[in-house]
C-alpha atoms as a PDB file:
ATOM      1  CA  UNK A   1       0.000   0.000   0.000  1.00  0.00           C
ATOM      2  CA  UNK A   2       1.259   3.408  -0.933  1.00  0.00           C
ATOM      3  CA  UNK A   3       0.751   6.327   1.546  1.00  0.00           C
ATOM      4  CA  UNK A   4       1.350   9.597   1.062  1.00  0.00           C
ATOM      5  CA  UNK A   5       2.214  12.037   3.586  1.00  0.00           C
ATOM      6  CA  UNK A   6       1.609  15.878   3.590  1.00  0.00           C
ATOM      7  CA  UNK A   7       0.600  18.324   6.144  1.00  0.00           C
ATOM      8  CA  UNK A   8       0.564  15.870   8.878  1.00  0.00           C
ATOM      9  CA  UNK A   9      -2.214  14.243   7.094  1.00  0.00           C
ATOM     10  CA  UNK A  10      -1.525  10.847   5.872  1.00  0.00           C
ATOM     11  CA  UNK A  11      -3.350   9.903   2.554  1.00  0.00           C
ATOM     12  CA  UNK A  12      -3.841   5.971   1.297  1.00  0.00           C
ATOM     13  CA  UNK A  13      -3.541   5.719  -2.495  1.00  0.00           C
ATOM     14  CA  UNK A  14      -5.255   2.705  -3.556  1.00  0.00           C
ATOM     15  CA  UNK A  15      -2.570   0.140  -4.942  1.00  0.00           C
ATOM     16  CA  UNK A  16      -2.198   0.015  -8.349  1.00  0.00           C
ATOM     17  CA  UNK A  17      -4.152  -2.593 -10.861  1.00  0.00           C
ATOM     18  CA  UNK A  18      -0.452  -4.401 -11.251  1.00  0.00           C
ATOM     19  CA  UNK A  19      -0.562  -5.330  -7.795  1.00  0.00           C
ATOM     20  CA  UNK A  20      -3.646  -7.444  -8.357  1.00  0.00           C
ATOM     21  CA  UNK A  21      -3.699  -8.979 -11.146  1.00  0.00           C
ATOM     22  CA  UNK A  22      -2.712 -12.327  -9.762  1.00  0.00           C
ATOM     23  CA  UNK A  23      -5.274 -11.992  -6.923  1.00  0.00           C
ATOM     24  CA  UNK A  24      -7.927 -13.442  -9.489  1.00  0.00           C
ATOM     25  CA  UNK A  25      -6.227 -16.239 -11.258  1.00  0.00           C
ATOM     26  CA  UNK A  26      -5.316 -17.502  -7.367  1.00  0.00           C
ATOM     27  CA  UNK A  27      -8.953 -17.247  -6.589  1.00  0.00           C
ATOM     28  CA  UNK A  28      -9.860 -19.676  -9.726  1.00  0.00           C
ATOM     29  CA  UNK A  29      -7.003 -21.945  -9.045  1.00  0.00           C
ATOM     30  CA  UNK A  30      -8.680 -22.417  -5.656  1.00  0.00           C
ATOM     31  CA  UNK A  31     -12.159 -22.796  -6.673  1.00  0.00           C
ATOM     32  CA  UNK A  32     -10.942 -25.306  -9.159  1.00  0.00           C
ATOM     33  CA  UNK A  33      -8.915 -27.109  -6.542  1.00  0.00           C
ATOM     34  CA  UNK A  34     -11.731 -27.342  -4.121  1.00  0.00           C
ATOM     35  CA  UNK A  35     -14.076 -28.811  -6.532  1.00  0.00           C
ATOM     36  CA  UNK A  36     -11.623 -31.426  -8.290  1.00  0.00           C
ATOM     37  CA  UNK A  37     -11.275 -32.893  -5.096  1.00  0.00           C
ATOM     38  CA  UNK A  38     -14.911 -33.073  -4.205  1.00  0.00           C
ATOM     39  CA  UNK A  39     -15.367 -35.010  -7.216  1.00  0.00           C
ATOM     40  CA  UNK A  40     -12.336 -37.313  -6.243  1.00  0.00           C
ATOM     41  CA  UNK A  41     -13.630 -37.822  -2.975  1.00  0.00           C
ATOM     42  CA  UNK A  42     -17.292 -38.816  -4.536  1.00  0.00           C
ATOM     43  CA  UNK A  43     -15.642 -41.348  -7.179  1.00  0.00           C
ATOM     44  CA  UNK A  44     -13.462 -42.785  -4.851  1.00  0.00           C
ATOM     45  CA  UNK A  45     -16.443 -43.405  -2.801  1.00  0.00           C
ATOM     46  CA  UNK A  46     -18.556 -44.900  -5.668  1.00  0.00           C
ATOM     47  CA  UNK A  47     -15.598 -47.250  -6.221  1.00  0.00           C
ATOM     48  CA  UNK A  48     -14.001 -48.009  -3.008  1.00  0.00           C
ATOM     49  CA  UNK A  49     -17.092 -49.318  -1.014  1.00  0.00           C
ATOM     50  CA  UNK A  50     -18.534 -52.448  -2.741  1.00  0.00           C
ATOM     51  CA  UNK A  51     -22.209 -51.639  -0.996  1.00  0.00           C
ATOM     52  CA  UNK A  52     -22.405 -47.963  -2.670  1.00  0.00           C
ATOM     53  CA  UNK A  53     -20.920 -49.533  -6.221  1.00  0.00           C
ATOM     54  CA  UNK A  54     -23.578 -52.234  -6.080  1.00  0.00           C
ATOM     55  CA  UNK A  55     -26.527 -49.744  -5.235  1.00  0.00           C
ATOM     56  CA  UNK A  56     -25.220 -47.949  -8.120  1.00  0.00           C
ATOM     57  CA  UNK A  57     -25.427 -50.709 -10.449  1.00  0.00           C
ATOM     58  CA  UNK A  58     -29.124 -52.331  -8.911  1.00  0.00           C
ATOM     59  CA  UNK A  59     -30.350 -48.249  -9.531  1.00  0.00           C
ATOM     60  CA  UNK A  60     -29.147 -48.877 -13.237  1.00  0.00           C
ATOM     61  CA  UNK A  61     -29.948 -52.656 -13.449  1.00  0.00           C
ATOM     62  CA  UNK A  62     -33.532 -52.847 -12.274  1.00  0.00           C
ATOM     63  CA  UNK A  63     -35.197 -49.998 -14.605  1.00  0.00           C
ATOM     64  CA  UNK A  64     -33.575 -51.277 -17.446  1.00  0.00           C
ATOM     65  CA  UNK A  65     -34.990 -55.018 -16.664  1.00  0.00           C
ATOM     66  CA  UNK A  66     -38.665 -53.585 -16.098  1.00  0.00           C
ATOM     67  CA  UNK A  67     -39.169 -51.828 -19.514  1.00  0.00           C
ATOM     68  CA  UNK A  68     -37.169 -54.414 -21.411  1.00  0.00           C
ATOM     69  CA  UNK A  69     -39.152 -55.638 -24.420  1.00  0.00           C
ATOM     70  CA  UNK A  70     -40.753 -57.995 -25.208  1.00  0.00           C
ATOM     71  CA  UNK A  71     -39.573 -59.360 -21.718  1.00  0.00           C
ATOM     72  CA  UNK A  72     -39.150 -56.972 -18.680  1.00  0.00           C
ATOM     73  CA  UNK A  73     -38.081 -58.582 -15.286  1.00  0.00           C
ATOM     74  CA  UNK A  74     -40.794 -56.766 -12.488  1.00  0.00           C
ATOM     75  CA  UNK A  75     -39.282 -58.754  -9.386  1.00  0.00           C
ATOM     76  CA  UNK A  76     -36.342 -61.202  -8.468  1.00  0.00           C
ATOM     77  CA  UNK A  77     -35.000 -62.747  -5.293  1.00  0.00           C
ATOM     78  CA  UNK A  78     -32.262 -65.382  -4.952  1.00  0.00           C
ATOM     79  CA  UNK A  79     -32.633 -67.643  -2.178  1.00  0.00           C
ATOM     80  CA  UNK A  80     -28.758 -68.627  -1.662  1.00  0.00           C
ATOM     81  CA  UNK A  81     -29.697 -71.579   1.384  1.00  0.00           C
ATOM     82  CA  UNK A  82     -31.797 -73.477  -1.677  1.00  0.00           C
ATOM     83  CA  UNK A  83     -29.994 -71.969  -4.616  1.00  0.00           C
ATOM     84  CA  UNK A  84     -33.263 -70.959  -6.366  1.00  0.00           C
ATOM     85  CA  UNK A  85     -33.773 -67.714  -8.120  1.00  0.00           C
ATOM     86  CA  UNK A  86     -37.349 -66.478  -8.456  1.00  0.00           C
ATOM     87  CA  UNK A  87     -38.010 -64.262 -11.255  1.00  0.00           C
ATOM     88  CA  UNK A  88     -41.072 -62.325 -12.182  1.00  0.00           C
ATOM     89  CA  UNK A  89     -41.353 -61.291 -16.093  1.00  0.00           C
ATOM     90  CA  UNK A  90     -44.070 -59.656 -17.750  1.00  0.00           C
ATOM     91  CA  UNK A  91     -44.583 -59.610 -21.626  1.00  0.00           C
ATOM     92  CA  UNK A  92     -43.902 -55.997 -22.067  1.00  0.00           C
ATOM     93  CA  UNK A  93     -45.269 -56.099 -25.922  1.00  0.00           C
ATOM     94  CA  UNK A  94     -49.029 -56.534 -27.179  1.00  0.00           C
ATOM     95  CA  UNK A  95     -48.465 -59.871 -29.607  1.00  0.00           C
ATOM     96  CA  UNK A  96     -48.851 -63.160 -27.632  1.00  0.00           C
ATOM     97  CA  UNK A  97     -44.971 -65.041 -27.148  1.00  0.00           C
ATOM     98  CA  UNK A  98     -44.119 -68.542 -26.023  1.00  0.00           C
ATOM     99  CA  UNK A  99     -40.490 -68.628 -23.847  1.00  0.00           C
ATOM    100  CA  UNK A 100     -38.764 -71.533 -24.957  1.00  0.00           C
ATOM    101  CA  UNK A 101     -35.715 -71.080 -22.358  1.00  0.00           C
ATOM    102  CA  UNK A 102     -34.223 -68.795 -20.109  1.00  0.00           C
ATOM    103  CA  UNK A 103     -30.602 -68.496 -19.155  1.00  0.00           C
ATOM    104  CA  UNK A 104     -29.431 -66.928 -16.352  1.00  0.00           C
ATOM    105  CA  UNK A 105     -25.534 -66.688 -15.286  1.00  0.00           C
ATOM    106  CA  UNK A 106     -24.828 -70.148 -16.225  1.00  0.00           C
ATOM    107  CA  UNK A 107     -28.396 -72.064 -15.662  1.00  0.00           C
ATOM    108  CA  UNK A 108     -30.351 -72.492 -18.310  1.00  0.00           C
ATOM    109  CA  UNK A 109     -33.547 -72.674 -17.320  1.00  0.00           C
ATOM    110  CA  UNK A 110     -36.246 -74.696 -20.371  1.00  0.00           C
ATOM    111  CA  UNK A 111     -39.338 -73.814 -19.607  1.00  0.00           C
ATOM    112  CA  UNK A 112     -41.722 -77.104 -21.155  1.00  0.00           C
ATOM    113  CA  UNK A 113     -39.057 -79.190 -19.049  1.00  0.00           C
ATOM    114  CA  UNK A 114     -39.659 -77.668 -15.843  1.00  0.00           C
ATOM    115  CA  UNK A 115     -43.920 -77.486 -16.530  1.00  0.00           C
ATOM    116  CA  UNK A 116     -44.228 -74.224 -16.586  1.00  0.00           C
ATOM    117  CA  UNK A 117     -46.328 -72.478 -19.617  1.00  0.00           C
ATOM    118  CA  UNK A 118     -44.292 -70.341 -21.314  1.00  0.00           C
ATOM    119  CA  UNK A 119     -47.244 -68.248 -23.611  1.00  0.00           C
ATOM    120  CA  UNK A 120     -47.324 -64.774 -22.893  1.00  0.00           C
ATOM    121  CA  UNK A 121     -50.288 -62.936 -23.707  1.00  0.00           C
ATOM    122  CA  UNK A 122     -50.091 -59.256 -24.032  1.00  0.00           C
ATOM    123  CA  UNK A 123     -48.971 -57.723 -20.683  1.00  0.00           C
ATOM    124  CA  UNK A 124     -49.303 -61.076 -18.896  1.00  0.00           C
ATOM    125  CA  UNK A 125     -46.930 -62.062 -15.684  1.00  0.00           C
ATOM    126  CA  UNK A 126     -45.694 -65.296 -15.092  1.00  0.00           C
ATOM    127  CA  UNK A 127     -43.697 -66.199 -11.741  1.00  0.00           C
ATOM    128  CA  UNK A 128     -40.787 -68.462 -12.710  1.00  0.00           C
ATOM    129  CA  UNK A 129     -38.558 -70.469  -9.756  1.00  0.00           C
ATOM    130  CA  UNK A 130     -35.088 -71.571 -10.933  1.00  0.00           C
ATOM    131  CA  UNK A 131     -33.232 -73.927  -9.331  1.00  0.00           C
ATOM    132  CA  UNK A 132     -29.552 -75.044  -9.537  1.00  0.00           C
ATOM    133  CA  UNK A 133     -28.352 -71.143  -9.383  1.00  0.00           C
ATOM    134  CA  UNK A 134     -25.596 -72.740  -6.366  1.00  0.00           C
ATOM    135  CA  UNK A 135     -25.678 -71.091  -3.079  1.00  0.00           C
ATOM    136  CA  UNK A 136     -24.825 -67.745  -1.618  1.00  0.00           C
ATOM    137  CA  UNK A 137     -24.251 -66.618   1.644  1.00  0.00           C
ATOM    138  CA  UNK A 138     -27.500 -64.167   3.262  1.00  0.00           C
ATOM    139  CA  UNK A 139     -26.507 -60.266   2.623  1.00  0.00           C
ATOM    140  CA  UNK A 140     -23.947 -61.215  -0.324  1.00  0.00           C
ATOM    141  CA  UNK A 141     -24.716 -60.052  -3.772  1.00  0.00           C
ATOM    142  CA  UNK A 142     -25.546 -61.291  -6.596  1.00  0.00           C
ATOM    143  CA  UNK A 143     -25.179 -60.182 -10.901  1.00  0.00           C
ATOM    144  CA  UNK A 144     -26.494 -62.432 -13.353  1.00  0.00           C
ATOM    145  CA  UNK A 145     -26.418 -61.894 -17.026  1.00  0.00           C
ATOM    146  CA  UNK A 146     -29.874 -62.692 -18.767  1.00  0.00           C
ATOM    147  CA  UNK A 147     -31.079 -64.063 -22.284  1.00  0.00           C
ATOM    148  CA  UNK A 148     -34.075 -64.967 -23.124  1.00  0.00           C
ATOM    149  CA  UNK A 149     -35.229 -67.623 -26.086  1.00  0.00           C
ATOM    150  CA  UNK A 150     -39.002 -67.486 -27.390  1.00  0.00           C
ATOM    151  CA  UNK A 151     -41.150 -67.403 -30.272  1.00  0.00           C
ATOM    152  CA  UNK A 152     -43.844 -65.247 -31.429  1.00  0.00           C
ATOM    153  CA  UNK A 153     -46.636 -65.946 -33.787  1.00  0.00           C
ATOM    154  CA  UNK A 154     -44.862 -64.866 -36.706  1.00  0.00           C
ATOM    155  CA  UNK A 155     -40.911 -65.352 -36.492  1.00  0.00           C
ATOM    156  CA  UNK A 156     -39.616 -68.444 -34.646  1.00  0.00           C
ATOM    157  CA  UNK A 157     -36.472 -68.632 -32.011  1.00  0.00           C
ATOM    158  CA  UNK A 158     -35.694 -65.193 -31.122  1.00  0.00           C
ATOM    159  CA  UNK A 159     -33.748 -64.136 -28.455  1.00  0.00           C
ATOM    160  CA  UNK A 160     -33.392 -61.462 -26.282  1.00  0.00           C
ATOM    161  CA  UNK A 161     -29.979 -60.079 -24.864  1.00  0.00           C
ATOM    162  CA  UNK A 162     -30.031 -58.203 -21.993  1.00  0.00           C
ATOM    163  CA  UNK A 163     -27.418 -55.500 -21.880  1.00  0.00           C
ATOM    164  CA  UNK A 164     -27.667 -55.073 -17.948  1.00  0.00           C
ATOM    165  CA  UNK A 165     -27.405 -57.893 -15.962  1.00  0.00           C
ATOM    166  CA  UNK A 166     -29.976 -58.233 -12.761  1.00  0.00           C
ATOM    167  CA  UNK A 167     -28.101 -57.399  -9.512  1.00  0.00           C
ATOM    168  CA  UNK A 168     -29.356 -58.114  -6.093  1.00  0.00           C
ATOM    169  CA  UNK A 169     -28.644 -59.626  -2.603  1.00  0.00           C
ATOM    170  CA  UNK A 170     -29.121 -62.860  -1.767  1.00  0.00           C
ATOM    171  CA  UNK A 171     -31.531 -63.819   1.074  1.00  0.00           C
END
């Protein structure tokens, strides 16, 4: 700061415009710091606890699985004392489809095998159990991916690929 003296009367000059011209750029540099590592600190957390990566992915996962077409996926629970896996689809489409299989992870689920009806009206919800999924301890988790074989009325042995797989906990 410049003073100037005269008279016994002391006088502040404000400083000139060179002396703050770095005061801004600091500022930004700051602001910029401050918010990099906020976004670190969020990422890190995403990826460094398994329980807030998972919720991540189910938040994704289960959306995805209930407006799939023609097949969404409303409900599913994986019992990991018996090894089943209890699925609820819906035919998401208006034209009337027959599953012919389901494979999930590994399992390949037929559906005329097991007695189940596979025909899907339009909208219709069928509750399917699967066994043979192997076992999983309570509280674990669980990611499957799904494909599903059917037929409609028109074009035989279709499939559908899911691009998400179904995440959950087993109980």
């Amino acid at each position: 700061m410049d003073f100037k003296r005269g008279q016994g009367v002391i006088e502040w000059a404000a400083p000139t415009t060179r002396a703050l011209r770095g005061q801004g750029a600091t500022e930004y540099l700051v602001l910029l710091a401050v918010v990099l590592i906020i976004a670190l600190v969020a990422i890190s957390l995403l990826g460094f606890f398994p329980g807030l990566a998972l919720d991540a992915k189910k938040t994704q996962s289960d959306p995805y699985w209930k407006a799939a077409l023609p097949f969404g996926i409303l409900e599913h629970s994986y019992s990991g004392s018996t090894g089943n896996l209890t699925v609820v689809l819906q035919n998401n489409g208006g034209d009337r489809l027959t599953i012919i299989n389901i494979t999930i992870g590994t399992v390949t689920f037929n559906v005329s095998t097991a007695n189940y009806s596979g025909v899907f009206s339009g909208g219709e919800k069928k509750v399917y159990i699967i066994g043979g999924m192997g076992t999983c301890n309570a509280g674990s988790s669980y990611e499957f991916p799904v494909n599903i074989s059917y037929n409609s009325t028109d074009i035989p042995y279709q499939r559908q690929i899911g691009t998400k797989p179904i995440i959950g906990k087993c109980a």
